[in-house]
N, C-alpha and C. Protein backbone atom coordinates (compact mmCIF):
# COMPACT_ATOMS: atom_id res chain seq x y z
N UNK A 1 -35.86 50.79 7.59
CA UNK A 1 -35.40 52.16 7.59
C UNK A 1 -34.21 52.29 6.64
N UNK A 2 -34.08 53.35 6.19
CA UNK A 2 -33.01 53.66 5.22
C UNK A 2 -32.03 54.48 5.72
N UNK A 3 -30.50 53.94 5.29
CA UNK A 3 -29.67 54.64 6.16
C UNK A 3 -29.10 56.02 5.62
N UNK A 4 -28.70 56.77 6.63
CA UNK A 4 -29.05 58.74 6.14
C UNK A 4 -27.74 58.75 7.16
N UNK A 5 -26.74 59.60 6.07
CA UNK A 5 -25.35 59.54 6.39
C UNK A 5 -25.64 61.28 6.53
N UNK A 6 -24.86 62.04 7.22
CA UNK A 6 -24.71 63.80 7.51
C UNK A 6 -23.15 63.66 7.55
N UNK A 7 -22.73 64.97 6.95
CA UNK A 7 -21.11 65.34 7.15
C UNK A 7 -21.25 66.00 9.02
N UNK A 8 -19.89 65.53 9.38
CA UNK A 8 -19.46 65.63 10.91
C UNK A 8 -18.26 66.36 10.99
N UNK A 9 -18.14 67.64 11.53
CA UNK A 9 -17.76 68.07 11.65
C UNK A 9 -17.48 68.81 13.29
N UNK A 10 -16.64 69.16 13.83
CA UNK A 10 -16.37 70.30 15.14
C UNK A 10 -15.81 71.33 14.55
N UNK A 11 -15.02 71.68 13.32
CA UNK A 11 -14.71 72.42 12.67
C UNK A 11 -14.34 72.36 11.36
N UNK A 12 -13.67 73.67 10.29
CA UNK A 12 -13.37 72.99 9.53
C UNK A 12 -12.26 72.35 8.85
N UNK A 13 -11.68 71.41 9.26
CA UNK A 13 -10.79 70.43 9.01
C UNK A 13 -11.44 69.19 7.93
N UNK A 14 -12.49 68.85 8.26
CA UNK A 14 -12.71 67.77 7.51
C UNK A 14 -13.49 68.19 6.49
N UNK A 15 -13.68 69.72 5.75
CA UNK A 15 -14.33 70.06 4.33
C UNK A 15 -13.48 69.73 3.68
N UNK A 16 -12.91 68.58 3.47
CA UNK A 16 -11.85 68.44 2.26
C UNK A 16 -11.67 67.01 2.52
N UNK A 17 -10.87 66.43 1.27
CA UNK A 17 -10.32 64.75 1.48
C UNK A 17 -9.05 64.77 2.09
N UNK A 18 -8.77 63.79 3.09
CA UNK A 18 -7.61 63.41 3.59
C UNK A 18 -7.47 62.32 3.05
N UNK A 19 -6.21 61.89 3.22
CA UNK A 19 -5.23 60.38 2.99
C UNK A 19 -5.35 59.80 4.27
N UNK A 20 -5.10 58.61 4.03
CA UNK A 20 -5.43 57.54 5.47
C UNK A 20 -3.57 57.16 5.66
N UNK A 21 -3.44 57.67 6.73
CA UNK A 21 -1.76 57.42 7.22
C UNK A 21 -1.99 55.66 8.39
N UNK A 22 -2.82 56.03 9.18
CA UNK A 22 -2.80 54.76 10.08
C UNK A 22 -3.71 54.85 10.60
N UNK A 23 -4.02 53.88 11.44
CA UNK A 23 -5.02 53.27 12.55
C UNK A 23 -4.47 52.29 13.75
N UNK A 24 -4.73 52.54 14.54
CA UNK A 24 -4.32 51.98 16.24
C UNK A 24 -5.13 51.93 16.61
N UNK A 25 -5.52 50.19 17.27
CA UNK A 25 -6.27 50.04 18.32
C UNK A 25 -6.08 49.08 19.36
N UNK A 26 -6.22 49.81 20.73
CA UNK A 26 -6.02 49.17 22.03
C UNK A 26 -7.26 49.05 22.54
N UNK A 27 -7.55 48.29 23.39
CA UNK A 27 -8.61 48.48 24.60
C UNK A 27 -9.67 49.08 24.36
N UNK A 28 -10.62 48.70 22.99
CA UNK A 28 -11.45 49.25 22.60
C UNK A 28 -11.19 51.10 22.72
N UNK A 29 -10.13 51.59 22.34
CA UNK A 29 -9.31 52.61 21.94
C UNK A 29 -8.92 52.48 20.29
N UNK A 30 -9.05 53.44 19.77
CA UNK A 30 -9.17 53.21 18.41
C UNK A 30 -8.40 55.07 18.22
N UNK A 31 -7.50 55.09 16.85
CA UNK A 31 -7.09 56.60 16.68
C UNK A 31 -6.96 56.43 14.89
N UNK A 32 -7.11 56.53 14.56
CA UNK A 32 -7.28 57.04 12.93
C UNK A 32 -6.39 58.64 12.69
N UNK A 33 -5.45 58.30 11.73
CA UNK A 33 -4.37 59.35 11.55
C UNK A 33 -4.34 59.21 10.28
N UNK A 34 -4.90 60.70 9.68
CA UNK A 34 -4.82 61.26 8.56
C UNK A 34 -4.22 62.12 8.12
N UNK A 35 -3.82 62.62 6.81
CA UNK A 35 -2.83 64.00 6.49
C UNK A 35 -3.73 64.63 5.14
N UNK A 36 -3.42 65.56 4.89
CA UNK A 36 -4.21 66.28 3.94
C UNK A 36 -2.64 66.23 2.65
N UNK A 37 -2.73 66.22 1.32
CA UNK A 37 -1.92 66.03 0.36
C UNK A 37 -0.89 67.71 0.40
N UNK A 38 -1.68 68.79 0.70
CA UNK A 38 -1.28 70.24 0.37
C UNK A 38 -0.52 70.62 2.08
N UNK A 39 -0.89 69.89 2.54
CA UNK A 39 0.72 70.26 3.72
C UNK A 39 0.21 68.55 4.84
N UNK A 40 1.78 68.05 4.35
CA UNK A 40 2.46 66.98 4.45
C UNK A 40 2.80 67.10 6.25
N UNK A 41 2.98 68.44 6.67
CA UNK A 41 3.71 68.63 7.67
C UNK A 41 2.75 68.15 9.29
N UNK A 42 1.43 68.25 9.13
CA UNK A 42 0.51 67.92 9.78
C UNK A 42 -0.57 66.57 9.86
N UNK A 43 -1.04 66.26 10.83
CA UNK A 43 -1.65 64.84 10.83
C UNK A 43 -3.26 65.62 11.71
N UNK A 44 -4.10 64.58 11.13
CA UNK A 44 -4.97 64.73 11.93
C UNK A 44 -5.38 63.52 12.54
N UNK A 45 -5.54 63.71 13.76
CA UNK A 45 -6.04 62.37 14.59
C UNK A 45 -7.08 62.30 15.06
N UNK A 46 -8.39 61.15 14.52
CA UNK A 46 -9.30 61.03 15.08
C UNK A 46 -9.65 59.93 16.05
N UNK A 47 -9.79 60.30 17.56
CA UNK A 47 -9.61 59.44 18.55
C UNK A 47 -10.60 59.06 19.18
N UNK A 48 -10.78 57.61 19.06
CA UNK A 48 -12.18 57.13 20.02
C UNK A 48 -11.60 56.51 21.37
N UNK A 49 -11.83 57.08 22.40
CA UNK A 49 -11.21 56.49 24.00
C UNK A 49 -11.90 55.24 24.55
N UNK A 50 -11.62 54.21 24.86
CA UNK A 50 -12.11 53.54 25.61
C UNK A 50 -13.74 53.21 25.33
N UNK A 51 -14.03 53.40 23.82
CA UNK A 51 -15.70 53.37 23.43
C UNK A 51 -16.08 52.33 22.36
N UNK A 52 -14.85 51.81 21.16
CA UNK A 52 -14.82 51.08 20.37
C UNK A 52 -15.76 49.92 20.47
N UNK A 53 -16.52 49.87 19.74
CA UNK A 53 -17.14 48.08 19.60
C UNK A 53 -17.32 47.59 18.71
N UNK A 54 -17.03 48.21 17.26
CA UNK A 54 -16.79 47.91 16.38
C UNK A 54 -15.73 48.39 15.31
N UNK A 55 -15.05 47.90 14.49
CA UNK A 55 -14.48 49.07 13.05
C UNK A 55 -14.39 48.05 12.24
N UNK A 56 -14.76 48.61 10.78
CA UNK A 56 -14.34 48.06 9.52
C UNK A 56 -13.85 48.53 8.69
N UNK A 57 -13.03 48.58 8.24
CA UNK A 57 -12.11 49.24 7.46
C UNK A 57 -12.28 48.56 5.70
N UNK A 58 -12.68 49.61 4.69
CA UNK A 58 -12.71 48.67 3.01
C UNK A 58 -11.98 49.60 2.44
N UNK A 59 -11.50 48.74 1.64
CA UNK A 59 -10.46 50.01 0.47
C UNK A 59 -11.49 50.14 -0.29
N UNK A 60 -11.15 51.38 -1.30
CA UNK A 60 -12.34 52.56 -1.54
C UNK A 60 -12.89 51.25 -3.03
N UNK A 61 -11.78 50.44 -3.48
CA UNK A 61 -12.47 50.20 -4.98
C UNK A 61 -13.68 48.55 -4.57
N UNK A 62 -13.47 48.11 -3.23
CA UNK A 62 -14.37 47.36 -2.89
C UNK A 62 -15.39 48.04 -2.20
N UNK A 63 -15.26 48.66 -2.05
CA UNK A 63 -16.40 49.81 -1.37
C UNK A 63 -17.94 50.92 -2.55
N UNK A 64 -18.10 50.22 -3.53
CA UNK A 64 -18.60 50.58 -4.40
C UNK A 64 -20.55 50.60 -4.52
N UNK A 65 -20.79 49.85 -3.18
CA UNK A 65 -22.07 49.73 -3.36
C UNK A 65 -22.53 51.19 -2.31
N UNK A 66 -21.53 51.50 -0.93
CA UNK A 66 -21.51 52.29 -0.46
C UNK A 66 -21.79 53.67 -1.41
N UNK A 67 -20.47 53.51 -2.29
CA UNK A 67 -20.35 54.62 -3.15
C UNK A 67 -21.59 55.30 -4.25
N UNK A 68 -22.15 53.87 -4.51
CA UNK A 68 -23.44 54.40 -5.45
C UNK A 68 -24.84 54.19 -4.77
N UNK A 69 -24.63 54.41 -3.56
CA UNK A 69 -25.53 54.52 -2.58
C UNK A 69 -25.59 56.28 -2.29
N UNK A 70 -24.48 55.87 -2.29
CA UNK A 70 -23.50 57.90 -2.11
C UNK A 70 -24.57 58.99 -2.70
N UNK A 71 -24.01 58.20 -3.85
CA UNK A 71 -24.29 59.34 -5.27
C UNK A 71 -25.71 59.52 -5.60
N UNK A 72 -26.33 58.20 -5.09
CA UNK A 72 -27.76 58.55 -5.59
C UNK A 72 -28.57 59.12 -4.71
N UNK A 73 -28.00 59.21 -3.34
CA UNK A 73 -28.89 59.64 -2.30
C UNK A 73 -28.03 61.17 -2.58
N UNK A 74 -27.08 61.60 -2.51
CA UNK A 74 -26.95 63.18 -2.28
C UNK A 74 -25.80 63.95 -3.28
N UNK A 75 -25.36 63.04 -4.45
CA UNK A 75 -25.03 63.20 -5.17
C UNK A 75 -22.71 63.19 -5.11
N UNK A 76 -22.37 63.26 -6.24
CA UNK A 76 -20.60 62.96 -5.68
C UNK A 76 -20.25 63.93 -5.03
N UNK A 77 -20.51 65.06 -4.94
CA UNK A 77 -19.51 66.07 -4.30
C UNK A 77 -19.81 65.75 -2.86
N UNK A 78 -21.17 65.27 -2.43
CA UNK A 78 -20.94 64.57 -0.73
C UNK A 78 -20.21 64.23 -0.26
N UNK A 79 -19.28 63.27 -1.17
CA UNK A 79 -18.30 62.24 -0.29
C UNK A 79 -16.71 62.46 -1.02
N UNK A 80 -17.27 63.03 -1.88
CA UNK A 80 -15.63 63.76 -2.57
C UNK A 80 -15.10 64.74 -2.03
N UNK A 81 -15.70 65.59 -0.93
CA UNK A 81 -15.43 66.69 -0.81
C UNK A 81 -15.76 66.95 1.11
N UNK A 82 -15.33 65.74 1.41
CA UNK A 82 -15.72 65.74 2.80
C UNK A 82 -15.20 64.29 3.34
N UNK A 83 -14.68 64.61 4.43
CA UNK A 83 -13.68 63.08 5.28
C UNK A 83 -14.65 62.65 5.98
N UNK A 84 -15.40 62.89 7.08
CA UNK A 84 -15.51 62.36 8.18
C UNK A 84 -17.34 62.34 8.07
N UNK A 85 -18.09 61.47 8.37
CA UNK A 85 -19.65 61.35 8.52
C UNK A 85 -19.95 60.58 9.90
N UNK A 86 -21.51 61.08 10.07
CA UNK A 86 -21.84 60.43 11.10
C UNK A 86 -22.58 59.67 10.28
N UNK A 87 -23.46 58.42 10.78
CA UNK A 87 -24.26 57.58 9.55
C UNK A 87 -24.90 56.93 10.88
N UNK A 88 -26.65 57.00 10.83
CA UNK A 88 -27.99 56.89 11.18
C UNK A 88 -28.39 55.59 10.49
N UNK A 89 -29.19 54.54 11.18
CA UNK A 89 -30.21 53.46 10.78
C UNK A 89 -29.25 52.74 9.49
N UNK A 90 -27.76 52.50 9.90
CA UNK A 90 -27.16 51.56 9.34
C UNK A 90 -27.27 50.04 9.58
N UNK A 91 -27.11 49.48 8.47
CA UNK A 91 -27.54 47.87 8.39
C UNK A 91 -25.59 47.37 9.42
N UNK A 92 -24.64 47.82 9.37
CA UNK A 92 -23.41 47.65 10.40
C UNK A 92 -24.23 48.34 11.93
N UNK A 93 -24.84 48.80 12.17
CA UNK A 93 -25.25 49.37 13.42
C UNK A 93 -26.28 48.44 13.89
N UNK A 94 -26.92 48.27 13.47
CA UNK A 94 -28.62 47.30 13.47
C UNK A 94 -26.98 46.13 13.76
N UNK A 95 -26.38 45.56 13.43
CA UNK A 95 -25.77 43.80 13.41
C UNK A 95 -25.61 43.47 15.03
N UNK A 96 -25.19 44.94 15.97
CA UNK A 96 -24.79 45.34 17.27
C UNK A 96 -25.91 44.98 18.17
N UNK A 97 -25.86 44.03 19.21
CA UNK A 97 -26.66 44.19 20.90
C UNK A 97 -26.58 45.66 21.18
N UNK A 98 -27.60 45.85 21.37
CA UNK A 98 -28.09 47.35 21.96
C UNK A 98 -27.30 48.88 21.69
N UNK A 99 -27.88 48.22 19.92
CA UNK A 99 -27.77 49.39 18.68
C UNK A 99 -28.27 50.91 19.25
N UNK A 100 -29.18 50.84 20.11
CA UNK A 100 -29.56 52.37 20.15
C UNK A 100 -28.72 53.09 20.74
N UNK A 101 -28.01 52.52 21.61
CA UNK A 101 -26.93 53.61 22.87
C UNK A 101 -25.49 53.80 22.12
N UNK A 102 -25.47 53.26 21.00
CA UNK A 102 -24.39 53.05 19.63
C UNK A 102 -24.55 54.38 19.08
N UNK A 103 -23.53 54.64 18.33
CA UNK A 103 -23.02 55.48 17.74
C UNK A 103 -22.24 55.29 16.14
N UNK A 104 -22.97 55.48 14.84
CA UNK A 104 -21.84 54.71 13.65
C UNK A 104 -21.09 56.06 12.80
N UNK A 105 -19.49 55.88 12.78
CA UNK A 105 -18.99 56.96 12.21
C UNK A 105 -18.32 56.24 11.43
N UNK A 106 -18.16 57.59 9.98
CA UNK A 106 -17.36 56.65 8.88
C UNK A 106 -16.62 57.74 8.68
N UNK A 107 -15.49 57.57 7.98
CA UNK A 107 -14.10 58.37 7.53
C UNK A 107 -14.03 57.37 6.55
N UNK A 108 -14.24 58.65 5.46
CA UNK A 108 -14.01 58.25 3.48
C UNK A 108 -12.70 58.91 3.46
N UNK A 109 -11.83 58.26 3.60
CA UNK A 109 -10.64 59.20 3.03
C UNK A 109 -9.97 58.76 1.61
N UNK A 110 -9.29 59.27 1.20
CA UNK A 110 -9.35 59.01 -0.35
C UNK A 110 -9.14 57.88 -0.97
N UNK A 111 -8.45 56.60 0.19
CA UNK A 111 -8.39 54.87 -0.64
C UNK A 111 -8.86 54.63 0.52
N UNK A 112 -9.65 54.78 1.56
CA UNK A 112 -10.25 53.65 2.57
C UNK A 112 -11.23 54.53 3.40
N UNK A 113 -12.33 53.26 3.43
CA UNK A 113 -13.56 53.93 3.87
C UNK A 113 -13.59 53.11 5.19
N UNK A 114 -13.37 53.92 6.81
CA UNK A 114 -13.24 52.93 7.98
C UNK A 114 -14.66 53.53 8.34
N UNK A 115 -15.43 52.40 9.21
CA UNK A 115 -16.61 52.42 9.64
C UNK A 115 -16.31 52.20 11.11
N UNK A 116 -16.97 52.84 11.98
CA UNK A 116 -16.63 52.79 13.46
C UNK A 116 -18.03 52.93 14.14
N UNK A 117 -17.74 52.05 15.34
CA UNK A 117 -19.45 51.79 15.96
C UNK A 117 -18.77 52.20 17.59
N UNK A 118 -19.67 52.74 18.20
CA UNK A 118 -18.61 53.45 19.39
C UNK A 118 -19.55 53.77 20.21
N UNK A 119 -19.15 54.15 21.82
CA UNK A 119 -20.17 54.77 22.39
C UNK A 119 -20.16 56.70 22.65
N UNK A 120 -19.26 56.88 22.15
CA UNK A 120 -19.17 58.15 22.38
C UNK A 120 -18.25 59.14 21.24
N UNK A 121 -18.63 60.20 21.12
CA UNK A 121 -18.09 60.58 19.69
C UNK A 121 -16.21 60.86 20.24
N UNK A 122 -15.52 61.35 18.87
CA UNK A 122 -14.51 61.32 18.84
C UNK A 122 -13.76 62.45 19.39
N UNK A 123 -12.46 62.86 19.89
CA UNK A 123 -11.47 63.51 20.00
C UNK A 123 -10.97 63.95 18.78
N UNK A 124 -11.17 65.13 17.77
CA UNK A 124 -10.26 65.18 17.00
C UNK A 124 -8.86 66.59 17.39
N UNK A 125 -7.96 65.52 16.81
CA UNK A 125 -6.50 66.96 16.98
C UNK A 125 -5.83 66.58 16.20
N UNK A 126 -4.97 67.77 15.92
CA UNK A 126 -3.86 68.15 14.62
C UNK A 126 -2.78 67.98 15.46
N UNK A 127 -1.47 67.39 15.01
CA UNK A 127 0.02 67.12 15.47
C UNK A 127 0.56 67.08 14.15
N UNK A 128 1.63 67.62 14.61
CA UNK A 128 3.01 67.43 13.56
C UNK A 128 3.08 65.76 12.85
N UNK A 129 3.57 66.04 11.75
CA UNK A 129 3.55 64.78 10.98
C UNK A 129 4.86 64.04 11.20
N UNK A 130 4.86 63.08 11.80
CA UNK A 130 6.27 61.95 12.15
C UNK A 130 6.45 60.99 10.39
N UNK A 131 7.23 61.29 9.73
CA UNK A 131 7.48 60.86 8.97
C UNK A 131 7.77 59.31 8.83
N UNK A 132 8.00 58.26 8.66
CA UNK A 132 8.40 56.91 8.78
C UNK A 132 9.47 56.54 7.49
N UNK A 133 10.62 55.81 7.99
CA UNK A 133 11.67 55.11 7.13
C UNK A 133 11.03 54.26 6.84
């Protein structure tokens, strides 16, 4: 089977590229915190509770077979122009004991492409942006 990635959305927040600020994970708890470049002041957090069973995280310039996988199946503005995917009959999903009750989500954000295998989809919310020294 060939794997068939769809943009994921609950609203629209993720029609655009974000920056990758961080990632936390506890207790098969996982939160991915992003910011958009045009207001600094906000974060978006995408939160998997207690569902995690997998993540991989590649920076975008080792991530290139993904990328021209991208382009030839639906062309650049797919993944240029959109953060967050769900992704179907992946060869990371198939690697998993009892792949079907699995779930594979990816977040392309503009230098890192994290791959997440989960049992249940995500929490996303917007918070104020905590700056770091």
């Amino acid at each position: 089977m060939q794997e068939h990635w769809i943009r994921y959305t609950t609203d629209k927040i993720f029609e655009k590229m974000f920056y990758f600020d961080s990632l936390t994970y506890h207790d098969e708890s996982l939160t991915i915190t992003l910011y958009e470049p045009e207001n600094r002041s906000q974060n978006v957090h995408v939160a998997f509770t207690d569902s995690v069973k997998g993540v991989r995280s590649t920076n975008e310039s080792y991530a290139y077979l993904t990328l021209d996988t991208l382009i030839e199946s639906y062309g650049k503005d797919f993944y240029t122009e959109h953060t967050f995917f769900r992704v179907f009959e992946s060869d990371y999903l198939f690697s998993f004991e009892n792949h079907q009750s699995l779930l594979h989500f990816a977040v392309f954000s503009v230098d890192w492409l994290i791959d997440v295998i989960t049992t249940k989809e995500p929490i996303i919310t917007l918070a104020e942006r905590k700056e770091y020294s």
